[in-house]
Protein backbone atom coordinates (compact mmCIF):
# COMPACT_ATOMS: atom_id res chain seq x y z
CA UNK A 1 0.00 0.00 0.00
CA UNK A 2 3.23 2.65 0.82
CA UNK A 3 4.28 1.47 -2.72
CA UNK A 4 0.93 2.28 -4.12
CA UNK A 5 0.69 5.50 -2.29
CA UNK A 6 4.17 6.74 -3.24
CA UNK A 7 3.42 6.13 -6.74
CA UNK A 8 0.19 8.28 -6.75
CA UNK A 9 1.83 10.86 -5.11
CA UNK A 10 4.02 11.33 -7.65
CA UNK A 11 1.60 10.92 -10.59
CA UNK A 12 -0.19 13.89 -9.15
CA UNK A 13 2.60 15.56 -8.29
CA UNK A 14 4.11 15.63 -11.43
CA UNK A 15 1.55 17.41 -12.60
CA UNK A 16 2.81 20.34 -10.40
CA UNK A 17 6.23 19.16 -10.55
CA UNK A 18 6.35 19.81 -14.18
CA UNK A 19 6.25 23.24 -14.02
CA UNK A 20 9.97 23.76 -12.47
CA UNK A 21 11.58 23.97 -15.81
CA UNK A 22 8.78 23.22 -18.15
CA UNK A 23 6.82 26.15 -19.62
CA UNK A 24 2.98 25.78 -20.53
CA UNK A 25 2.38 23.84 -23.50
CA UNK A 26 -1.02 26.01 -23.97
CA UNK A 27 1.35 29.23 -24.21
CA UNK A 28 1.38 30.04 -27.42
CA UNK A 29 5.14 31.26 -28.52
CA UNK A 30 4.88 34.82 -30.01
CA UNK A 31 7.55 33.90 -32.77
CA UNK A 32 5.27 30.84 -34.03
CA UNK A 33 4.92 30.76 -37.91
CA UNK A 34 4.58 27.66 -39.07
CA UNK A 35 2.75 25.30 -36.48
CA UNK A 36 5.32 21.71 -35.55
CA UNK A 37 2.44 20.00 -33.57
CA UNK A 38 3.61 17.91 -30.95
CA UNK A 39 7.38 19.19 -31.01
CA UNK A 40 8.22 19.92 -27.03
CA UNK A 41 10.19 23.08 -26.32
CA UNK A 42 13.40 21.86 -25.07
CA UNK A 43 13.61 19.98 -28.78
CA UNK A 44 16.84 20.86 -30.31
CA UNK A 45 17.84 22.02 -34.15
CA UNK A 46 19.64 19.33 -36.10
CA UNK A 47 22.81 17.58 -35.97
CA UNK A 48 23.88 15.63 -38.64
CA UNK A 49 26.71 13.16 -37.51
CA UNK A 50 26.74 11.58 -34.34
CA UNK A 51 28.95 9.99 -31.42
CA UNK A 52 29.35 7.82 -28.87
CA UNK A 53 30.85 10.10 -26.66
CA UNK A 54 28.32 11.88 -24.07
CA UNK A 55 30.88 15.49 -24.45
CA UNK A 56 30.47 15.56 -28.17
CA UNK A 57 31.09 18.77 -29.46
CA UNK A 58 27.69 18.63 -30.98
CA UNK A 59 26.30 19.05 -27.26
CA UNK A 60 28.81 21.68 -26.05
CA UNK A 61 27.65 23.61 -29.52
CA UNK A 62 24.69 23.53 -27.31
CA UNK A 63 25.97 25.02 -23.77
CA UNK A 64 25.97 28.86 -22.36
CA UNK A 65 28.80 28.57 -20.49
CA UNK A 66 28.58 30.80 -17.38
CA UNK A 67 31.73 30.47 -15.24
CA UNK A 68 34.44 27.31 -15.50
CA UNK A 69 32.61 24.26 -15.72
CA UNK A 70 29.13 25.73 -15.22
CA UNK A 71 26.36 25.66 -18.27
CA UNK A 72 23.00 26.31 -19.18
CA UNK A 73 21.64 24.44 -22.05
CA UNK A 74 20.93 26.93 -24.66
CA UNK A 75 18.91 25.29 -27.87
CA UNK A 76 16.81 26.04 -30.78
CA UNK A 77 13.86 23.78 -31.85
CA UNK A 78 14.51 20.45 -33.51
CA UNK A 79 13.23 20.74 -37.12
CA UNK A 80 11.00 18.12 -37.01
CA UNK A 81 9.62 18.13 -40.80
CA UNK A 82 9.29 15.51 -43.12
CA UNK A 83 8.37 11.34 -42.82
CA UNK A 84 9.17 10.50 -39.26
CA UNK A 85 10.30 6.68 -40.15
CA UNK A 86 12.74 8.50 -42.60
CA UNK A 87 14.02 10.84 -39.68
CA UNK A 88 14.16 7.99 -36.88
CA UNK A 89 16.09 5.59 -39.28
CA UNK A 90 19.35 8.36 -40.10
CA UNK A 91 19.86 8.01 -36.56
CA UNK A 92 19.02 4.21 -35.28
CA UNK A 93 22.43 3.10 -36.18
CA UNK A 94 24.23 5.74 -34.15
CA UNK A 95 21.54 5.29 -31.39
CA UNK A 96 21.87 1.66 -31.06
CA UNK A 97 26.18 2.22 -31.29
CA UNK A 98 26.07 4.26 -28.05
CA UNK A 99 25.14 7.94 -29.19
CA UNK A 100 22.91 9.99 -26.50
CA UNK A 101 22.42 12.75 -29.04
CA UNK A 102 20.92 10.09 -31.70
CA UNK A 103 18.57 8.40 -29.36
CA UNK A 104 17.33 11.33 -27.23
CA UNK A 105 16.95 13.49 -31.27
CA UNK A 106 14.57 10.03 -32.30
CA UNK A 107 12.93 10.36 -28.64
CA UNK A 108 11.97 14.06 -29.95
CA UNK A 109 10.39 12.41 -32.91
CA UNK A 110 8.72 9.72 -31.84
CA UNK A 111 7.68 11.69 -28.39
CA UNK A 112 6.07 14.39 -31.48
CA UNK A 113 3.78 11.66 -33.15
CA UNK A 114 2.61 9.88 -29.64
CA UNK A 115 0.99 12.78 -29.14
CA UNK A 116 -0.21 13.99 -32.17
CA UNK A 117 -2.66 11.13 -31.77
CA UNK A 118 -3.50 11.52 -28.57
CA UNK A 119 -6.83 13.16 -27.99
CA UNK A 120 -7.02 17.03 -28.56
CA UNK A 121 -6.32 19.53 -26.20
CA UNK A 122 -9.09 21.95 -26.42
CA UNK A 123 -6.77 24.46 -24.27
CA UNK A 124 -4.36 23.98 -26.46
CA UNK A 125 -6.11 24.69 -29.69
CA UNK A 126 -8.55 27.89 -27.90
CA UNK A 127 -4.98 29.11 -27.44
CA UNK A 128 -3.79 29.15 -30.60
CA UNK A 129 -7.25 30.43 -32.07
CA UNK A 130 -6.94 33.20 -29.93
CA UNK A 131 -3.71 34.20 -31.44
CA UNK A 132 -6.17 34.13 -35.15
CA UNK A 133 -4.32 30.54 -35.74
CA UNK A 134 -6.63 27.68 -35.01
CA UNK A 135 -6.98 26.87 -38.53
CA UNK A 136 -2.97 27.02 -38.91
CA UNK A 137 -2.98 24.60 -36.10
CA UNK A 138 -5.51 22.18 -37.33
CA UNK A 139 -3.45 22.14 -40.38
CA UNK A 140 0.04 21.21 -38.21
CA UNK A 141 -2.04 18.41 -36.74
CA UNK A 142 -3.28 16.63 -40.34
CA UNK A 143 0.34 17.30 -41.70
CA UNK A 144 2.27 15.82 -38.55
CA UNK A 145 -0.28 12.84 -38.97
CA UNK A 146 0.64 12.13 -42.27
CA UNK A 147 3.77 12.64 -41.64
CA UNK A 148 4.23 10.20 -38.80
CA UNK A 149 1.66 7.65 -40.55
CA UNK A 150 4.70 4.93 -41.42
CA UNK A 151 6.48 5.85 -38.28
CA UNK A 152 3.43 4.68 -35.99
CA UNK A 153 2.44 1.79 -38.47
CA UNK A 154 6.38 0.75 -37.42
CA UNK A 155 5.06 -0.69 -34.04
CA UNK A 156 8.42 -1.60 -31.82
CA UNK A 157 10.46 1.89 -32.66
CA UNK A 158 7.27 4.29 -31.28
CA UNK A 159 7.63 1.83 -28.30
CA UNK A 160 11.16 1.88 -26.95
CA UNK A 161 11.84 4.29 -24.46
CA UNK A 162 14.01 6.26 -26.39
CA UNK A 163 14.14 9.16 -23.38
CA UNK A 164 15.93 6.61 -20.82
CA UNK A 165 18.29 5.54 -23.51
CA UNK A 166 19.67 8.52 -24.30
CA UNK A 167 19.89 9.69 -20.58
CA UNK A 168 21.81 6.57 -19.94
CA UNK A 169 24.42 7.16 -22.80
CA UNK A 170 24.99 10.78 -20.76
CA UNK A 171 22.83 13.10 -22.99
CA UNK A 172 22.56 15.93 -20.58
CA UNK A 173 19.05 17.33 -22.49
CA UNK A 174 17.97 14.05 -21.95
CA UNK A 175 18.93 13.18 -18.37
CA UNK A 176 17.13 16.70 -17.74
CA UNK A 177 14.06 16.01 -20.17
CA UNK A 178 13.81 12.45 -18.21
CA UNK A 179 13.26 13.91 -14.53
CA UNK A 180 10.72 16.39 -15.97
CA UNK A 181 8.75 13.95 -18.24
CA UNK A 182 7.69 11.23 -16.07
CA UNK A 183 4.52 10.59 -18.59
CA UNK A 184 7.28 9.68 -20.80
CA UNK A 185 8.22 6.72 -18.59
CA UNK A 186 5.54 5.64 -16.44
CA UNK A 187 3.04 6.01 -18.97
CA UNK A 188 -1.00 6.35 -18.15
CA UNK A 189 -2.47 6.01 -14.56
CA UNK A 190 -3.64 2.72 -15.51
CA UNK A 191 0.28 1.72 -16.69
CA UNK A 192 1.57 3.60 -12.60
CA UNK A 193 -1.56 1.22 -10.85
CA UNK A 194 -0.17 -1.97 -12.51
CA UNK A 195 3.34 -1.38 -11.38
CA UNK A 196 3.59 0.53 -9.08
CA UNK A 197 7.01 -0.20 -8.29
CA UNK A 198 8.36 1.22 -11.87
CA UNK A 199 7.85 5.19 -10.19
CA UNK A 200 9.67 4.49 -7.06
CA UNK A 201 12.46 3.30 -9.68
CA UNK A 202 11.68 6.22 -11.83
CA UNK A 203 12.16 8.75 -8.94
CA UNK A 204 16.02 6.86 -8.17
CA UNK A 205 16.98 7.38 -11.64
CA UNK A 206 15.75 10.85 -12.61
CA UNK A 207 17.23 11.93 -9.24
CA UNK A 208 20.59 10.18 -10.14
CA UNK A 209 20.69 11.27 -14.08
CA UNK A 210 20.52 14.82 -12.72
CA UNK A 211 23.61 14.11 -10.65
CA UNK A 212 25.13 13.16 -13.30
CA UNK A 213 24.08 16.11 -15.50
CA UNK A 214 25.07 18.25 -12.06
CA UNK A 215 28.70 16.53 -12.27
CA UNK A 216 29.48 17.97 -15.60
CA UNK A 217 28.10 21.77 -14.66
CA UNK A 218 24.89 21.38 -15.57
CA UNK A 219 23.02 24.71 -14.25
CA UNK A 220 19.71 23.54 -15.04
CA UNK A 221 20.53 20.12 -13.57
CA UNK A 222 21.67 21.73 -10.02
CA UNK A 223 18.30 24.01 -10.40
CA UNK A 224 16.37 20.88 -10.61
CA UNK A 225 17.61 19.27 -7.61
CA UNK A 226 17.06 22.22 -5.49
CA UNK A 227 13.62 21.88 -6.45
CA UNK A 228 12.92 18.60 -6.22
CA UNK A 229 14.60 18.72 -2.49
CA UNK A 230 11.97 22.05 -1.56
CA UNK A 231 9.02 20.31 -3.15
CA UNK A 232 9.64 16.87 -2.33
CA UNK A 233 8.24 15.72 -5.34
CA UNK A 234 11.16 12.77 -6.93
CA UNK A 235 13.11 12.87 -3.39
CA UNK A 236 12.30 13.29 0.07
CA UNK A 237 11.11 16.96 1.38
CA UNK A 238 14.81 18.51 2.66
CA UNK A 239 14.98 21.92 3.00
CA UNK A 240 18.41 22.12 3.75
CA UNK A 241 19.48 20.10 0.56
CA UNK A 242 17.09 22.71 -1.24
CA UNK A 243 18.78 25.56 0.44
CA UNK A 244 22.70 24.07 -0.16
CA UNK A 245 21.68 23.69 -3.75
CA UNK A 246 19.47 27.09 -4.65
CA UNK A 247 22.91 29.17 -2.67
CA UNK A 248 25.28 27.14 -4.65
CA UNK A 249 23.64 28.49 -7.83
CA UNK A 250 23.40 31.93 -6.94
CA UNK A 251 26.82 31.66 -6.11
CA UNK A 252 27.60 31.14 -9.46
CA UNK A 253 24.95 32.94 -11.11
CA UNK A 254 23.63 35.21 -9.14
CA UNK A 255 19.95 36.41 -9.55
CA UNK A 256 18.05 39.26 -7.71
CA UNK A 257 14.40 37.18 -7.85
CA UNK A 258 16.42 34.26 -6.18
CA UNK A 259 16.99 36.04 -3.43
CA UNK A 260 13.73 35.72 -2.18
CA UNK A 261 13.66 32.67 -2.29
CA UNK A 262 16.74 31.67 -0.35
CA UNK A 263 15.25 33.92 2.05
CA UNK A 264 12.26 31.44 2.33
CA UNK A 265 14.38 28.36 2.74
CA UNK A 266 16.41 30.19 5.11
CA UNK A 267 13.38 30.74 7.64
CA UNK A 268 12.77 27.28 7.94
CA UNK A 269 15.93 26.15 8.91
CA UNK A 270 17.84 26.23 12.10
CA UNK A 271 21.68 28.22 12.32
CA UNK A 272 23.09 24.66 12.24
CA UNK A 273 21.12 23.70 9.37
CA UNK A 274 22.19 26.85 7.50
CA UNK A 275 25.75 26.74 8.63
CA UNK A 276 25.45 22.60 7.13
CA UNK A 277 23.91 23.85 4.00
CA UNK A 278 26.45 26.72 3.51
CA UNK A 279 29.37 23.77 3.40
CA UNK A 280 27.52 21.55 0.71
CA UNK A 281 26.61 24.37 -1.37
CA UNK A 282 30.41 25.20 -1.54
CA UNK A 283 31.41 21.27 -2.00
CA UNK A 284 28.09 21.50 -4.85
CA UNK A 285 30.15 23.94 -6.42
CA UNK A 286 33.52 22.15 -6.55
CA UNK A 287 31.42 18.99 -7.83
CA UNK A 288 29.84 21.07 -10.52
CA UNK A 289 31.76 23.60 -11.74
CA UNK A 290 34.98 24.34 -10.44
């Protein structure tokens, strides 16, 4: 029954734990022209040759660095036009030979025609039609189906978790895309009451892909963790982990509305805790970024 419990918890939770990196997908971007249904923002433009190696220059290409070590992932949307099966297939080789950028780039793909046919979003589209571009949309949506017809008709390549794959290989996009997607993962509510057990091992390995991401200055990574430390949602509720991480990061990149919010964390916590939290955050650094 814990097991059961834990895994609802998160199920709803994600739902609120999704917003600490993810923007609204019923936000319609003011630069939109052409409509790329089912393309999620942190897709990134297109690379053409791939490696094995998790610090390709392909994925620094793709890093703001900030101070030594320290990053922010910085990308432009994935083109994702044209037959899917066409797109997935330039890159199944590399995927399958060890390359994080292949896998989590044919994640992006498939991840686009999953929910293309999944039912509409009324939000969504009222969104866009408020903008004078609910007909555009409708027209992304028949497009992206017929683009992704062969893809789906493909069976086994839709289904392989093509996220976890490329978070495992050290994609950093993707070991950050992983702890914010958990739909991607655990699937429906009637997928989380059947096994249960899969979120609890979700939660371990979304926690410790961010480490990893963390470990080779991943901003957004160290971000993450404070969050999921103050919200409790993939970890335990520890508002002194929260508070070593959130200081470490305005430490490095300092930010006037995060100062607020250290405030917060500080409130809650005893001078010991603080004094505690002041040494990781400065051992955080070192890990990160130094």
């Amino acid at each position: 029954m814990r097991v059961l419990c834990a895994a609802l918890l998160l199920l709803v939770g994600s739902g609120a734990g999704y917003l600490w990196l993810r923007a609204s997908e019923s936000v319609v971007d003011a630069s939109f022209k052409s409509v790329r249904i089912g393309a999620p923002a942190e897709a990134t433009q297109v690379r053409h040759s791939y490696r094995s190696n998790p610090a390709s220059t392909q994925s620094a290409t793709r890093r703001q660095l900030i101070q030594g070590r320290a990053y922010y992932i910085k990308s432009p949307p994935l083109d994702l036009e044209g037959d899917a099966l066409e797109f997935v297939s330039q890159r199944l080789a590399a995927a399958r030979g060890g390359s994080g950028l292949a896998s989590y780039e044919i994640h992006l793909r498939t991840d686009s025609c999953r929910r293309v046919m999944k039912p509409g979003d009324q939000g969504v589209y009222l969104a866009y039609a408020r903008e004078g571009l609910g007909q555009q949309y409708m027209r992304g949506v028949e497009k992206e189906l017929q683009n992704c017809a062969k893809l789906l008709s493909s069976g086994d390549l839709v289904d392989e978790n093509w996220l976890e794959q490329a978070a495992q290989q050290g994609e950093v996009e993707a070991q950050l895309l992983y702890a914010r997607d958990p739909a991607a993962t655990l699937g429906t509510l009637g997928d989380l009451l059947a096994d249960p057990e899969r979120a609890l091992e979700y939660r371990r390995l979304a926690v410790s892909l961010l480490q990893r991401a963390l470990q080779s200055g991943s901003l957004d990574a160290l971000d993450a963790l404070g969050n999921i430390y103050q919200r409790g949602i993939l970890a335990p509720k520890d508002f002194s982990a929260a508070y070593a991480h959130k200081l470490a990061l305005q430490q490095i990149d300092a930010k006037p509305s995060r100062s607020a919010e250290l405030a917060e964390l500080r409130s809650v916590l005893t001078p010991a805790e603080i004094s505690s939290a002041e040494v990781a955050a400065k051992e955080l650094r070192k890990t990160c970024c130094i």
